[in-house]
N, C-alpha and C. Protein backbone atom coordinates (compact mmCIF):
# COMPACT_ATOMS: atom_id res chain seq x y z
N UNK A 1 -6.46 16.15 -10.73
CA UNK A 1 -5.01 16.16 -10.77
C UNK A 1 -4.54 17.58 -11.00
N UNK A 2 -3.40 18.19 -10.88
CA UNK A 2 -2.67 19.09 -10.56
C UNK A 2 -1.26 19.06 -11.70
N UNK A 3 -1.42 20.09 -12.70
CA UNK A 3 -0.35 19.26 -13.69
C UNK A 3 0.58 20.81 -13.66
N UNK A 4 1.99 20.35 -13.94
CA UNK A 4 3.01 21.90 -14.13
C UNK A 4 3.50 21.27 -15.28
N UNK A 5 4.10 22.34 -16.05
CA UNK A 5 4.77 22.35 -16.70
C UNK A 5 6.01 23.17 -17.33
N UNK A 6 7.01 22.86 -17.57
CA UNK A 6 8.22 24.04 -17.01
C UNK A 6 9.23 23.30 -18.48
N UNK A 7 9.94 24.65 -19.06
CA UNK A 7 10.70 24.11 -19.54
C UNK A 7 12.04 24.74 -18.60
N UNK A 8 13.43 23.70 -19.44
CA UNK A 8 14.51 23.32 -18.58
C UNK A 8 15.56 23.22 -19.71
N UNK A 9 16.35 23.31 -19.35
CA UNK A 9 17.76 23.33 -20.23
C UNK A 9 17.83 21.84 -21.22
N UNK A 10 16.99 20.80 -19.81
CA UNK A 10 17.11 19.32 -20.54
C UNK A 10 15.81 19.31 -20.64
N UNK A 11 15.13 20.47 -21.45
CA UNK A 11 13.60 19.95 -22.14
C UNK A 11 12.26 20.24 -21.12
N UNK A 12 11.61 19.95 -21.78
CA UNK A 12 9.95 19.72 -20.91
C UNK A 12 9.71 18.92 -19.50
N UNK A 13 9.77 19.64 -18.57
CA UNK A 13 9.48 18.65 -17.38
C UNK A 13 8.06 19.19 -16.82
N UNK A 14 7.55 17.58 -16.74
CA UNK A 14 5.81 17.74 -16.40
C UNK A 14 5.81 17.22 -15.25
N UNK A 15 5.52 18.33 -13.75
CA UNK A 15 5.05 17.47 -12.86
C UNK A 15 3.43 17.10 -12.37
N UNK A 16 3.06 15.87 -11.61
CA UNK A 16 1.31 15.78 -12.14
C UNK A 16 1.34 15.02 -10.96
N UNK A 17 0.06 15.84 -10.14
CA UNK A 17 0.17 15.17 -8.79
C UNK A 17 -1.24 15.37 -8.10
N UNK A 18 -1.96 14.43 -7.82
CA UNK A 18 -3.31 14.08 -7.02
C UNK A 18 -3.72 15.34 -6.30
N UNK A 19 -4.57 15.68 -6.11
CA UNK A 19 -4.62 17.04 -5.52
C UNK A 19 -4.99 16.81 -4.32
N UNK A 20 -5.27 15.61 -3.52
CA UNK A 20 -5.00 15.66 -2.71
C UNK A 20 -4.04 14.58 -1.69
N UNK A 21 -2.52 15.21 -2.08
CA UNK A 21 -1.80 14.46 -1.95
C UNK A 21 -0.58 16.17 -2.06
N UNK A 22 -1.31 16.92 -2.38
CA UNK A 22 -0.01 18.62 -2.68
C UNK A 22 0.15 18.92 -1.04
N UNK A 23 0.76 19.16 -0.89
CA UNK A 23 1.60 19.39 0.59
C UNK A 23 2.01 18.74 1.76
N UNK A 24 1.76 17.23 0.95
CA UNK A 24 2.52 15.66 1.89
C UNK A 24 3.36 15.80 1.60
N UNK A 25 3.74 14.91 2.63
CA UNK A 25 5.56 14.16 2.94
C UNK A 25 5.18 12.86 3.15
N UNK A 26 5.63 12.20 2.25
CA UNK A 26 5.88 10.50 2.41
C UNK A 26 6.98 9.79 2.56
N UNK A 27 7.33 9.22 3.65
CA UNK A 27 8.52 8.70 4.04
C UNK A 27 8.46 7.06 4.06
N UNK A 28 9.11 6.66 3.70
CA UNK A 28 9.74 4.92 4.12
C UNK A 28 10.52 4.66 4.18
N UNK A 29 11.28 3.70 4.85
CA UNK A 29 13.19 3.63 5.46
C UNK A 29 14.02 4.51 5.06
N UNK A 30 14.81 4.83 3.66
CA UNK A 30 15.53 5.49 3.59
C UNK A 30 14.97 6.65 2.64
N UNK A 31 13.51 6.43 1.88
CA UNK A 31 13.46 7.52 1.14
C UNK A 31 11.84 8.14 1.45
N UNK A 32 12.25 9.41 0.81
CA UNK A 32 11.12 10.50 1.29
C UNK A 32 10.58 11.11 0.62
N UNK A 33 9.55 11.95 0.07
CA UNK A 33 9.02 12.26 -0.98
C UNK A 33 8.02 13.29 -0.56
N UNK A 34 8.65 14.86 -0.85
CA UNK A 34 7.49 15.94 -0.23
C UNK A 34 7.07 16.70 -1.79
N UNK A 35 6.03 16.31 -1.45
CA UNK A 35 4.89 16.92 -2.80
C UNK A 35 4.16 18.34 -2.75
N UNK A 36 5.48 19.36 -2.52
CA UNK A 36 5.34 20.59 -1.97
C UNK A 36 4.66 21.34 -3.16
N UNK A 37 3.95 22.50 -3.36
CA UNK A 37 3.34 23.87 -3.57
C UNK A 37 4.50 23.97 -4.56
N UNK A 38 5.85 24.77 -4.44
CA UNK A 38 6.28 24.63 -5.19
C UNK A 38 6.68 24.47 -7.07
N UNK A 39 6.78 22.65 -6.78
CA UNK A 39 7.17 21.67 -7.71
C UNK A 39 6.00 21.40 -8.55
N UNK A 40 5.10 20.87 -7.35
CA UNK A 40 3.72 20.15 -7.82
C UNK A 40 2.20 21.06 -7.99
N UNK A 41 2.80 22.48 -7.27
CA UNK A 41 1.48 23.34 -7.70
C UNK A 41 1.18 23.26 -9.06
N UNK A 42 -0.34 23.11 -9.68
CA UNK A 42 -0.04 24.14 -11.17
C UNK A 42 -1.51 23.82 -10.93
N UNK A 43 -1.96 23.88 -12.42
CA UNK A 43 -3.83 23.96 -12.91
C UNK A 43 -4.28 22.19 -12.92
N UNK A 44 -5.69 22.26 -12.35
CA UNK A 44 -6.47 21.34 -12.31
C UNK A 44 -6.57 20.68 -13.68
N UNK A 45 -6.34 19.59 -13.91
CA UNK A 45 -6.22 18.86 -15.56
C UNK A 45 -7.17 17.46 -15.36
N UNK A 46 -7.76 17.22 -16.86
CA UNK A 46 -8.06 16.60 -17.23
C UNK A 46 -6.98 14.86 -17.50
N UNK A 47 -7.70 13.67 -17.39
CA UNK A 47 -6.47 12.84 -17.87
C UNK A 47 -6.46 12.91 -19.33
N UNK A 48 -6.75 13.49 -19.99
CA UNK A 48 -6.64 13.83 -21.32
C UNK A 48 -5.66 14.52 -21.41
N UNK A 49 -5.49 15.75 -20.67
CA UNK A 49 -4.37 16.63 -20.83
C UNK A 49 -3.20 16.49 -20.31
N UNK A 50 -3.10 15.69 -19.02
CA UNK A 50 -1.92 14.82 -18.66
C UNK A 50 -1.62 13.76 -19.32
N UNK A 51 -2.19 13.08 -20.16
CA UNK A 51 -1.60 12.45 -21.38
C UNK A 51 -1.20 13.11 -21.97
N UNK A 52 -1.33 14.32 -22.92
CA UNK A 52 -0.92 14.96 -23.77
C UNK A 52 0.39 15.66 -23.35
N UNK A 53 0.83 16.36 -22.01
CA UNK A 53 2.05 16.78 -21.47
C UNK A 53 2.88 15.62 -21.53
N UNK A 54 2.11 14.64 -21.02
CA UNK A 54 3.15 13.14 -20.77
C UNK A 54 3.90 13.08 -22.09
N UNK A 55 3.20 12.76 -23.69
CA UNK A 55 3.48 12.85 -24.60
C UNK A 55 4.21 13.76 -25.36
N UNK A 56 4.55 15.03 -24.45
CA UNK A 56 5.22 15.91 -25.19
C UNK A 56 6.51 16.54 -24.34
N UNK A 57 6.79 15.76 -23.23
CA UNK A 57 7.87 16.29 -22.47
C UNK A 57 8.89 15.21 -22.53
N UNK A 58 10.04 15.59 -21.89
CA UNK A 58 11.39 14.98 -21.89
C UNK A 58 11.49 14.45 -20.55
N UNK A 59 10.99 15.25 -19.31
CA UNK A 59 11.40 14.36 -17.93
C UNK A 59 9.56 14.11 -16.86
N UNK A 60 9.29 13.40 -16.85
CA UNK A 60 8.33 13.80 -15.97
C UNK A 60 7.87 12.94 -14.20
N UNK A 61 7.59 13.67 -13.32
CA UNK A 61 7.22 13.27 -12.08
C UNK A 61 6.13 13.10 -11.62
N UNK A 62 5.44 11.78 -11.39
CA UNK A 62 3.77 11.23 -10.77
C UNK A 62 3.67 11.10 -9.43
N UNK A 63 2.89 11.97 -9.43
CA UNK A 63 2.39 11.14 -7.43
C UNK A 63 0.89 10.97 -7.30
N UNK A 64 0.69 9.95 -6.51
CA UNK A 64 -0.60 9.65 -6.82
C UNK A 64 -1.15 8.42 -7.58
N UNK A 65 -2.02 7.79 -6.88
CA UNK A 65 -3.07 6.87 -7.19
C UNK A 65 -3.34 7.28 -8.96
N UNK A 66 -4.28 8.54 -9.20
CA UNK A 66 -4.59 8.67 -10.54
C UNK A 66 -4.15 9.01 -11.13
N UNK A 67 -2.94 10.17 -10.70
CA UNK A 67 -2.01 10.33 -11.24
C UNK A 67 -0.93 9.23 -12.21
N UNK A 68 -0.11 8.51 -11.42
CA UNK A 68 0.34 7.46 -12.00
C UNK A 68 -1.06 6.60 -13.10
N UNK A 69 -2.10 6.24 -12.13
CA UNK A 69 -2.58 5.53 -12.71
C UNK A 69 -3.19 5.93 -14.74
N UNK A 70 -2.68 7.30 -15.26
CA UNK A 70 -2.87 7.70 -16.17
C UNK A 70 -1.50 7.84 -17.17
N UNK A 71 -0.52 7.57 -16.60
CA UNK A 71 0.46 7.10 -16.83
C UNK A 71 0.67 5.71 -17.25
N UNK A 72 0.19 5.05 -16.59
CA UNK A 72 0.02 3.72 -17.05
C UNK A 72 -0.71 3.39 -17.81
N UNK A 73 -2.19 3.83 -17.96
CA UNK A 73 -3.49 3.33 -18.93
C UNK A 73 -2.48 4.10 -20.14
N UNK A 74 -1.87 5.29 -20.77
CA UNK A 74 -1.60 5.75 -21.55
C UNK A 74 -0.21 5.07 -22.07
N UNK A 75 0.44 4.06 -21.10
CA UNK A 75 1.34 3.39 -22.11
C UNK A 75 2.73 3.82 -21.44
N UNK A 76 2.97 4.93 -21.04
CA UNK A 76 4.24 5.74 -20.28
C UNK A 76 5.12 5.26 -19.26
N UNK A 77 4.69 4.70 -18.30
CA UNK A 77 5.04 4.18 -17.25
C UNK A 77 4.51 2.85 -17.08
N UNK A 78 5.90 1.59 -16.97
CA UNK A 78 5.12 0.57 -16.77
C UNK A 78 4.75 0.08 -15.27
N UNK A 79 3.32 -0.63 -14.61
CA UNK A 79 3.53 -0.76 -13.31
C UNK A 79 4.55 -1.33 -12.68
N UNK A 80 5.44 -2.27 -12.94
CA UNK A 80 6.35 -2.47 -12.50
C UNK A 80 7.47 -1.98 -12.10
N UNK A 81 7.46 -0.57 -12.67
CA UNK A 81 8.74 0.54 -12.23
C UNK A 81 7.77 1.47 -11.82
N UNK A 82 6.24 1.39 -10.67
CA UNK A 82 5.90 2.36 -9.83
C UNK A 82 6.40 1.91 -8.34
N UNK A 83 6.93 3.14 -7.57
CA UNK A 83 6.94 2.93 -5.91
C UNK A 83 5.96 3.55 -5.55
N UNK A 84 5.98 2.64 -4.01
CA UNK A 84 4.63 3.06 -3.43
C UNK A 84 5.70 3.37 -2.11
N UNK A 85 5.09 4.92 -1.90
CA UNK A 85 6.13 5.19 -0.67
C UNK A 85 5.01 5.64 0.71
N UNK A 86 5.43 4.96 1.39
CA UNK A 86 4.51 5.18 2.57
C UNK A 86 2.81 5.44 2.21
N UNK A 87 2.46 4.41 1.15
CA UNK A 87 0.93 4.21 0.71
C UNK A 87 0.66 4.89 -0.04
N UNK A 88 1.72 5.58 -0.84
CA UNK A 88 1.04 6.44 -1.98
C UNK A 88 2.00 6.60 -3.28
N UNK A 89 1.49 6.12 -4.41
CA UNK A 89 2.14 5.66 -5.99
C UNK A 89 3.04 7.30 -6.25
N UNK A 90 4.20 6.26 -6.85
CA UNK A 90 5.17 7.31 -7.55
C UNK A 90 5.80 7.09 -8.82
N UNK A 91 6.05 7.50 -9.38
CA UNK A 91 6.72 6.94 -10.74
C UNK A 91 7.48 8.36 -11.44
N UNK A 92 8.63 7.82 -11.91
CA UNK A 92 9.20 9.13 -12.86
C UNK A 92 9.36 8.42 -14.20
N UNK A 93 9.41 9.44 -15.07
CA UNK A 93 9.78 9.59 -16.33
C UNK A 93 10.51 9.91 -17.02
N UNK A 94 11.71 9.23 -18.08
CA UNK A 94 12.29 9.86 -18.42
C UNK A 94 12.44 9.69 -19.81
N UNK A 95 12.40 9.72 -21.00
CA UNK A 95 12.65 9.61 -22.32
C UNK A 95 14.10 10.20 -22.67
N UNK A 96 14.99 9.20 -23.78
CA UNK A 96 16.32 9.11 -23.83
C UNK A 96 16.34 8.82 -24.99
């Protein structure tokens, strides 16, 4: 996995994304989802350590099979609020 981390006016935003899944575009009827260099570049992580960002940020963005799927084993995201957009898991985060 592929984890960033950035702070923001509204806090910690962690984005964490399959590594191979960084420079798709996933489309289905009306929505689209490009997992550009950018947003989703950063350092190769452990799911240990994407738990630990998960746990310490304010907004965060999943793409990806293991991605999400570490999101979920850790409690964060429930499966029922993941999309699957043109065959590949998404989920955001937000704490309020």
């Amino acid at each position: 996995m592929l984890l960033t981390e950035r702070e923001t006016e509204e806090g910690l935003l962690v984005a964490v994304c399959d590594a191979d899944v960084l420079g798709e575009t996933f489309a289905e009827d009306e929505i689209s989802l490009s997992v550009s260099e950018e947003f989703y570049g950063g350092e190769h992580a452990s799911a240990e350590r994407v738990a630990d960002s998960l746990a310490r940020c304010d907004t965060a963005n999943l793409v990806g099979t293991t991605a999400v799927g570490v999101a979920i084993e850790h409690g964060f995201v429930e499966e029922g609020n993941v999309l699957e957009i043109d065959g590949t898991r998404h989920a955001q985060l937000l704490w309020m």
